[in-house]
Protein backbone atom coordinates (compact mmCIF):
# COMPACT_ATOMS: atom_id res chain seq x y z
CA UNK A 1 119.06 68.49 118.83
CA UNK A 2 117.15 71.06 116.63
CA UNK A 3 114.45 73.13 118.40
CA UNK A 4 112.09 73.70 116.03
CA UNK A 5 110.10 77.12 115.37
CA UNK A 6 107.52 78.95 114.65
CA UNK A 7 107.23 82.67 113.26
CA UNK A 8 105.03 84.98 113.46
CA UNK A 9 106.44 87.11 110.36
CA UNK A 10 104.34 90.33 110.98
CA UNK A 11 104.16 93.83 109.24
CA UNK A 12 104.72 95.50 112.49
CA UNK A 13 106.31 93.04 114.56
CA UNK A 14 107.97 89.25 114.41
CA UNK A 15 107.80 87.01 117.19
CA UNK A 16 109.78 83.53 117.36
CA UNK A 17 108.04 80.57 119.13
CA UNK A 18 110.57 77.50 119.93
CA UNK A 19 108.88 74.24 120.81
CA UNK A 20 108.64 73.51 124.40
CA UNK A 21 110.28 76.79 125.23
CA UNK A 22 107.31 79.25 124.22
CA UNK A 23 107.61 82.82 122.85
CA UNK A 24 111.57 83.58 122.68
CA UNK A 25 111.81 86.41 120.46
CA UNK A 26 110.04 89.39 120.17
CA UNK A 27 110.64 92.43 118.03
CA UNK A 28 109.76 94.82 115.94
CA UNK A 29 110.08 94.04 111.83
CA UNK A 30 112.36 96.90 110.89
CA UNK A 31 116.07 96.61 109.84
CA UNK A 32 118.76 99.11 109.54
CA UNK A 33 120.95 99.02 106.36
CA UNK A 34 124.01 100.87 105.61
CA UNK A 35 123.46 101.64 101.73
CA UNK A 36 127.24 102.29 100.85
CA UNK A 37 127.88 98.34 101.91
CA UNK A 38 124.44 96.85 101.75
CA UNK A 39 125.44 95.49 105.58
CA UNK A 40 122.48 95.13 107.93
CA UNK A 41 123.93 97.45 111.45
CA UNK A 42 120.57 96.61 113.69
CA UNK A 43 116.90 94.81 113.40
CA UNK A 44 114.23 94.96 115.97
CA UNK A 45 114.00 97.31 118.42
CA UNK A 46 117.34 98.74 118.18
CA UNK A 47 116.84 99.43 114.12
CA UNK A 48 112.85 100.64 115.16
CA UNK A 49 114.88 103.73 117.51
CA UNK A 50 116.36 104.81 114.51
CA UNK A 51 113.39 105.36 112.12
CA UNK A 52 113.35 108.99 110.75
CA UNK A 53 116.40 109.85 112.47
CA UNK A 54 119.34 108.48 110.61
CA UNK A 55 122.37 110.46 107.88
CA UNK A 56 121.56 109.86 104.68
CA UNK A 57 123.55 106.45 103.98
CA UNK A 58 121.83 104.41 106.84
CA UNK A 59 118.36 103.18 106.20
CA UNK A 60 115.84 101.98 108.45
CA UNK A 61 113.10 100.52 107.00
CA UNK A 62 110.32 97.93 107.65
CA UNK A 63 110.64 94.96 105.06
CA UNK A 64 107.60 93.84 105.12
CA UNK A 65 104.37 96.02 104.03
CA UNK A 66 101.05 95.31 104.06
CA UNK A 67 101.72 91.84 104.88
CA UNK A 68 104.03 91.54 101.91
CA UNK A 69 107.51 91.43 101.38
CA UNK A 70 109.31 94.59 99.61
CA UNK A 71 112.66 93.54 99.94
CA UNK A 72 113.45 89.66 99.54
CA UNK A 73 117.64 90.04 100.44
CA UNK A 74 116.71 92.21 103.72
CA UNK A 75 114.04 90.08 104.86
CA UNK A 76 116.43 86.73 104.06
CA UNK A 77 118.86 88.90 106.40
CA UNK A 78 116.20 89.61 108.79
CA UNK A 79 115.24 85.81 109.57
CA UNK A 80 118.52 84.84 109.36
CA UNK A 81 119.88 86.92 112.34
CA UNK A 82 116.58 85.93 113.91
CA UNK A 83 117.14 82.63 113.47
CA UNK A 84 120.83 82.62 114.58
CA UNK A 85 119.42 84.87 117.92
CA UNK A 86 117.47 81.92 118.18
CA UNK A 87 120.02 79.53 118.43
CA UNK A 88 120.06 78.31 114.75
CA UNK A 89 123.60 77.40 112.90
CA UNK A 90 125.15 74.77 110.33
CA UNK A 91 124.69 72.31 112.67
CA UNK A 92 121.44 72.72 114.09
CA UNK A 93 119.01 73.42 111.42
CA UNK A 94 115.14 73.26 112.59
CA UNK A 95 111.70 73.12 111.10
CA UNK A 96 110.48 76.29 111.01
CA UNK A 97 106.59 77.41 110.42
CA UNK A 98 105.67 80.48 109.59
CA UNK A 99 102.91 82.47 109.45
CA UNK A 100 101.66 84.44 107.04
CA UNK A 101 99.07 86.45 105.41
CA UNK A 102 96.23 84.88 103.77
CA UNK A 103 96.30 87.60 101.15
CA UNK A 104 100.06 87.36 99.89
CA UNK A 105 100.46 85.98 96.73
CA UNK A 106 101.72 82.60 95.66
CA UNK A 107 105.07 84.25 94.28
CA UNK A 108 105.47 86.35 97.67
CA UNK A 109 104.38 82.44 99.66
CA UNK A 110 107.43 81.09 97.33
CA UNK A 111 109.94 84.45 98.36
CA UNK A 112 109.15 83.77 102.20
CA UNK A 113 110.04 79.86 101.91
CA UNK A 114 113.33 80.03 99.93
CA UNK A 115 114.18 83.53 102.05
CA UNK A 116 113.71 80.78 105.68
CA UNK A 117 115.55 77.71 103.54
CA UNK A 118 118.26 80.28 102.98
CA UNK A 119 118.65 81.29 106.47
CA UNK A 120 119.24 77.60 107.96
CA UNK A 121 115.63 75.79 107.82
CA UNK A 122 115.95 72.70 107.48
CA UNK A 123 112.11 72.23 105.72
CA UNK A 124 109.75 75.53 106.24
CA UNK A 125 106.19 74.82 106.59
CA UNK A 126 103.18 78.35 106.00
CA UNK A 127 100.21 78.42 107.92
CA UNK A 128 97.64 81.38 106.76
CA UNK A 129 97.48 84.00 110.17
CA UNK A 130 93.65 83.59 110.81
CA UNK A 131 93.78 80.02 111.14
CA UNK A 132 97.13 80.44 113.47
CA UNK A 133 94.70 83.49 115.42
CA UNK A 134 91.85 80.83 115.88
CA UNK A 135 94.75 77.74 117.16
CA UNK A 136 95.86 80.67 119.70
CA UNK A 137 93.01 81.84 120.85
CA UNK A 138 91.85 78.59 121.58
CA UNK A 139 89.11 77.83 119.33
CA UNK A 140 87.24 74.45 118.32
CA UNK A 141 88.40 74.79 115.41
CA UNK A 142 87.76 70.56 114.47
CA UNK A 143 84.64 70.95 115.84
CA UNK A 144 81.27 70.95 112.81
CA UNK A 145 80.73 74.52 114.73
CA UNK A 146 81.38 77.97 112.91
CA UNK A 147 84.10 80.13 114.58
CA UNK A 148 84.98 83.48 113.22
CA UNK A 149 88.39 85.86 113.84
CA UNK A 150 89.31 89.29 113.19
CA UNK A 151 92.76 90.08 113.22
CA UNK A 152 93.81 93.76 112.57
CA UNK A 153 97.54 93.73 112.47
CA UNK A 154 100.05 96.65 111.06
CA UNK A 155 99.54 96.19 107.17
CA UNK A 156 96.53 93.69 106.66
CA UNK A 157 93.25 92.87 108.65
CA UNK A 158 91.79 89.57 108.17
CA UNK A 159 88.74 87.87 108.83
CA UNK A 160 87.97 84.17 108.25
CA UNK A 161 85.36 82.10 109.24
CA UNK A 162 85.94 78.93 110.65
CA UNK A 163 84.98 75.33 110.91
CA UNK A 164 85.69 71.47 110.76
CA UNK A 165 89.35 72.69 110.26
CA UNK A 166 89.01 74.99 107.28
CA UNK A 167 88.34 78.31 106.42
CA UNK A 168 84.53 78.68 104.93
CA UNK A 169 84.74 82.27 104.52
CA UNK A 170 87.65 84.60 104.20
CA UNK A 171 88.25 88.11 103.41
CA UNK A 172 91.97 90.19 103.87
CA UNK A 173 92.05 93.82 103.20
CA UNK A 174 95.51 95.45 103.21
CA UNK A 175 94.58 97.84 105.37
CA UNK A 176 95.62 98.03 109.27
CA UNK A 177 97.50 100.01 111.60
CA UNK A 178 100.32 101.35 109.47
CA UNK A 179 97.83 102.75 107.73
CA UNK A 180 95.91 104.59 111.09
CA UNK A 181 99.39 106.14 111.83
CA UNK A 182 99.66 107.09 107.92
CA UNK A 183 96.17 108.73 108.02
CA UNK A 184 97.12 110.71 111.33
CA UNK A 185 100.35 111.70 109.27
CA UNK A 186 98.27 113.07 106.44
CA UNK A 187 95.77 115.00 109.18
CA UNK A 188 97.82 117.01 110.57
CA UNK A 189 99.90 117.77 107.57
CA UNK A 190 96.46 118.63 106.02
CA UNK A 191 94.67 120.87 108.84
CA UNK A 192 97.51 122.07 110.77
CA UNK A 193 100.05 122.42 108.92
CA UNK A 194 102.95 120.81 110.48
CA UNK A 195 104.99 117.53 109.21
CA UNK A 196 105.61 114.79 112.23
CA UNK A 197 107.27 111.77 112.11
CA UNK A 198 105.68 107.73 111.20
CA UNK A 199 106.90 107.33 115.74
CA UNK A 200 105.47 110.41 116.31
CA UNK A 201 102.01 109.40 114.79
CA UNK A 202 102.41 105.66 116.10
CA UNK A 203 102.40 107.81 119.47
CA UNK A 204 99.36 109.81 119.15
CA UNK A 205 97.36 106.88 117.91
CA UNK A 206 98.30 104.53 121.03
CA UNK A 207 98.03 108.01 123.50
CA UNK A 208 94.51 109.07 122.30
CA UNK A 209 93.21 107.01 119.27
CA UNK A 210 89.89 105.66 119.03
CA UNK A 211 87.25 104.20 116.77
CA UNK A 212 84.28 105.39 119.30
CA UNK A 213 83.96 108.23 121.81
CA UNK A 214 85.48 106.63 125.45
CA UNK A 215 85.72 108.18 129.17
CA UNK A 216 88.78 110.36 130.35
CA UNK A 217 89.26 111.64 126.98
CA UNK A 218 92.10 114.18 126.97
CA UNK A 219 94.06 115.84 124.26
CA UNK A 220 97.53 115.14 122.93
CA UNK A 221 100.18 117.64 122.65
CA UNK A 222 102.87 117.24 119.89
CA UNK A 223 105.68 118.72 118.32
CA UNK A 224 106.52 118.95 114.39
CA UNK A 225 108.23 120.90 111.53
CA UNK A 226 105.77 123.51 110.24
CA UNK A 227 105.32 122.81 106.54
CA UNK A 228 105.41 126.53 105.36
CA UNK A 229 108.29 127.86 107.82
CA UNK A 230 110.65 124.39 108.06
CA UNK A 231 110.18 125.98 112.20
CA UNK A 232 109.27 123.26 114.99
CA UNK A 233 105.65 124.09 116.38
CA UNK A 234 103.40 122.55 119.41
CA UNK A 235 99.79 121.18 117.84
CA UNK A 236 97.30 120.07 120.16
CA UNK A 237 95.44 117.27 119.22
CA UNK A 238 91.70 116.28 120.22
CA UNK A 239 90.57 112.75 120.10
CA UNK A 240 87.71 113.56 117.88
CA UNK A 241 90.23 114.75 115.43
CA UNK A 242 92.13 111.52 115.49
CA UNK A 243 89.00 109.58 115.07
CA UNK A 244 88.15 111.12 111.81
CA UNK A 245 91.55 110.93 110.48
CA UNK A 246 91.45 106.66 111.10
CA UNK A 247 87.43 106.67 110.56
CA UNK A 248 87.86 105.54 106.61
CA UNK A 249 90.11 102.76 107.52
CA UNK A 250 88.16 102.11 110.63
CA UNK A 251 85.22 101.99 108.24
CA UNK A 252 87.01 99.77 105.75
CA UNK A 253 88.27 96.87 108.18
CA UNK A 254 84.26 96.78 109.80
CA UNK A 255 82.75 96.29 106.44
CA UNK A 256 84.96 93.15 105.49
CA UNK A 257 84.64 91.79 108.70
CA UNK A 258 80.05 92.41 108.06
CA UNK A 259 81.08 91.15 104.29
CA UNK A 260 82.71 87.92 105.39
CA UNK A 261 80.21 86.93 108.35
CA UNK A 262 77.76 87.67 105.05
CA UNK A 263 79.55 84.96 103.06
CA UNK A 264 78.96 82.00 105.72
CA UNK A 265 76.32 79.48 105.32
CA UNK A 266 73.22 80.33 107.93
CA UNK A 267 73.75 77.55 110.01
CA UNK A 268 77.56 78.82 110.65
CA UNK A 269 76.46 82.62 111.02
CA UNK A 270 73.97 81.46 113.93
CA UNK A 271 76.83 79.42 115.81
CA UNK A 272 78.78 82.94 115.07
CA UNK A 273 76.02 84.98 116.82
CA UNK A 274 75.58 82.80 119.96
CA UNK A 275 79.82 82.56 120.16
CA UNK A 276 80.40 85.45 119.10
CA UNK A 277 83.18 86.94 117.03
CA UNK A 278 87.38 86.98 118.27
CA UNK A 279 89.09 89.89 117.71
CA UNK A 280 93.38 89.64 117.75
CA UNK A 281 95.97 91.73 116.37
CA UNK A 282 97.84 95.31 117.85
CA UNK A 283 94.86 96.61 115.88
CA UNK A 284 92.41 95.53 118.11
CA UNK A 285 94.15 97.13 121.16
CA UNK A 286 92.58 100.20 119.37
CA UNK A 287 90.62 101.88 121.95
CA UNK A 288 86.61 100.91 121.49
CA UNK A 289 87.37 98.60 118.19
CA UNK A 290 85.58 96.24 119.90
CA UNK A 291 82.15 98.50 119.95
CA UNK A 292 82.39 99.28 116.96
CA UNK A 293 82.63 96.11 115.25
CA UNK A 294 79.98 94.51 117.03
CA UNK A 295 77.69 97.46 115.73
CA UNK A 296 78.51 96.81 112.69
CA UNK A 297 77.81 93.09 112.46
CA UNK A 298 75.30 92.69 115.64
CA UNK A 299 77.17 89.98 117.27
CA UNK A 300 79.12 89.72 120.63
CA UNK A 301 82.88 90.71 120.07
CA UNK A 302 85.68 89.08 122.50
CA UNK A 303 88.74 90.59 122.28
CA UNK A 304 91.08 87.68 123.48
CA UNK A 305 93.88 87.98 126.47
CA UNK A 306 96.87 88.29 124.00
CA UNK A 307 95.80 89.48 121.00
CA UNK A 308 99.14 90.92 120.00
CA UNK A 309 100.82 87.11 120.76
CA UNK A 310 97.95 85.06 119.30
CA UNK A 311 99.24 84.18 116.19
CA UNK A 312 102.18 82.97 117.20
CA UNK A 313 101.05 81.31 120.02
CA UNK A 314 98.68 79.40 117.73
CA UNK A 315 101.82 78.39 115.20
CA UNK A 316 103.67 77.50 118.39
CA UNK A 317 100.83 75.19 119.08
CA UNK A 318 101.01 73.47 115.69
CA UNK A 319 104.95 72.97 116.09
CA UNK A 320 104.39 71.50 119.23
CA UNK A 321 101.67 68.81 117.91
CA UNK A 322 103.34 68.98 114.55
CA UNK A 323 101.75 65.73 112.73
CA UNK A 324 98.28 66.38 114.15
CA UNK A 325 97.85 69.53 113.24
CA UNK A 326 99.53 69.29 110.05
CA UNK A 327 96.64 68.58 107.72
CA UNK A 328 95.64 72.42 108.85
CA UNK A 329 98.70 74.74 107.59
CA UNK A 330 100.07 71.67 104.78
CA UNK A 331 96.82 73.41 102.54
CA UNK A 332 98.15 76.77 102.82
CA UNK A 333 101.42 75.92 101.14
CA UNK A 334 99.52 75.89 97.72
């Protein structure tokens, strides 16, 4: 009997929910390719160990950026070996629902459908990731009372505003943490000199990144290629400087988030200030995110238990109460 599934098809990670088992797959969305033969040698983790340190005919890339798809035949490959990991073949071919952002286009909605048919779904459903966020973090979301989400993932934040079911407001920046580790990149390239590594800046940001000044702070020590020489040299890092290298991003995700609480009706944006606003994604593990966005739009920020697994804990919970909850992701399909 088919098990069927739900994906969390992320920028910086994909995680596979199977009905009544839970969360079986988890892994990072890179893929190494052998350009010669176009064959795919690793995905997940074991592709993510070789970024930036592979001979010139093996690529490892992330097919998906900024919540979009950049290569349709690698991300087809992708889900497919995901889907076989998953216990998927000829003769066992699930419904799969997967979610995605609420900013891709209706082209890129079309690319991931055919790319799942293509890999053994037997019928693939979309549902938009801050409606999955809100399912998985628990929300009354049928209830006539205004819910709002902020998820900051790898390539796209989004924030949506919730109620009776629907979204009432929405806004989706492409703009997450991908682009933190890019900015960090382009820091210390800029005022010290020295090239590092997309891991090596993923590092720094998860060792001493934050959007507002926190306790213990302590600097960061790292090692790159000096731009002028081509020699390897030590940089010490302060947490103040990584803060102003994110702060524009930072800066960008907080003002959606204030511009979409602006777009709900009053009676929603007062249910919003006595509930407060959810915050999910790996970009909200960002140390004091929290803070800061509740400065910046003067209501109570909860930053849920699993923010990284929320959204496909949430699809999970649609596949598992499938014709209920259908009505909800059926509209995103458009």
């Amino acid at each position: 009997m088919s098990r069927d599934l739900a994906i969390d098809l992320g920028t910086a990670n994909t995680l596979v929910y199977a009905r009544g088992r839970g969360i079986v797959l988890n892994e990072p969305t890179v893929v190494a390719l052998d350009t010669r033969s176009r064959e795919v040698l690793a995905i997940g983790s074991e592709a993510w160990q070789m970024i930036g340190r592979t001979p010139g005919y093996i690529v490892a890339e992330r097919p998906m950026r900024h919540g979009a798809i950049t290569d349709f035949d690698i991300t087809e490959r992708m889900i497919q070996v995901l889907l076989r990991r998953c216990g998927v073949g000829k003769l066992n071919r699930p419904k799969v629902l997967i979610s995605v952002p609420s900013a891709i286009t209706a082209v890129e909605r079309r690319a991931v459908k055919e790319a799942a048919r293509r890999a053994g779904a037997s019928a693939t459903y979309l549902i938009e990731q801050p409606m999955a966020a809100a399912i998985g973090a628990g929300l009354a979301i049928h209830e006539p009372v205004g819910s709002m989400v902020v998820d900051v993932g790898g390539g796209t934040a989004e924030m949506a505003v919730i109620s009776l079911g629907g979204v009432v407001a929405l806004r989706a920046i492409r703009c997450g943490g991908f682009d933190f580790d890019a900015a960090i990149q382009a820091y210390v390239r800029t005022e010290h000199g020295v090239a590092i590594g997309e891991r090596t800046a993923e590092a720094v940001k998860l060792a001493v990144g934050s959007a507002f000044p926190y306790e213990g702070e302590r600097n960061a020590e790292i090692r790159g290629r000096e731009v002028t020489t081509g020699m390897p040299k030590l940089v010490v890092l302060e947490p103040a400087e990584v803060r102003l290298a994110i702060e524009d991003h930072v800066s960008q995700i907080l003002l959606a988030a204030a511009t979409c609480l602006g777009d709900a009706p009053p009676e929603l944006a007062q249910d919003i200030i006595f509930e407060g606003i959810h915050l999910v994604g790996g970009g909200a593990l960002l140390r004091g995110m929290s803070q800061r966005l509740a400065d910046a739009t003067a209501v109570p920020v909860h930053l849920v238990d699993t923010p990284l697994e929320c959204v496909a804990l949430g699809a999970g919970k649609c596949i598992e109460s499938f014709n209920e909850l259908r009505p909800i992701f059926a509209s995103a399909e458009r």
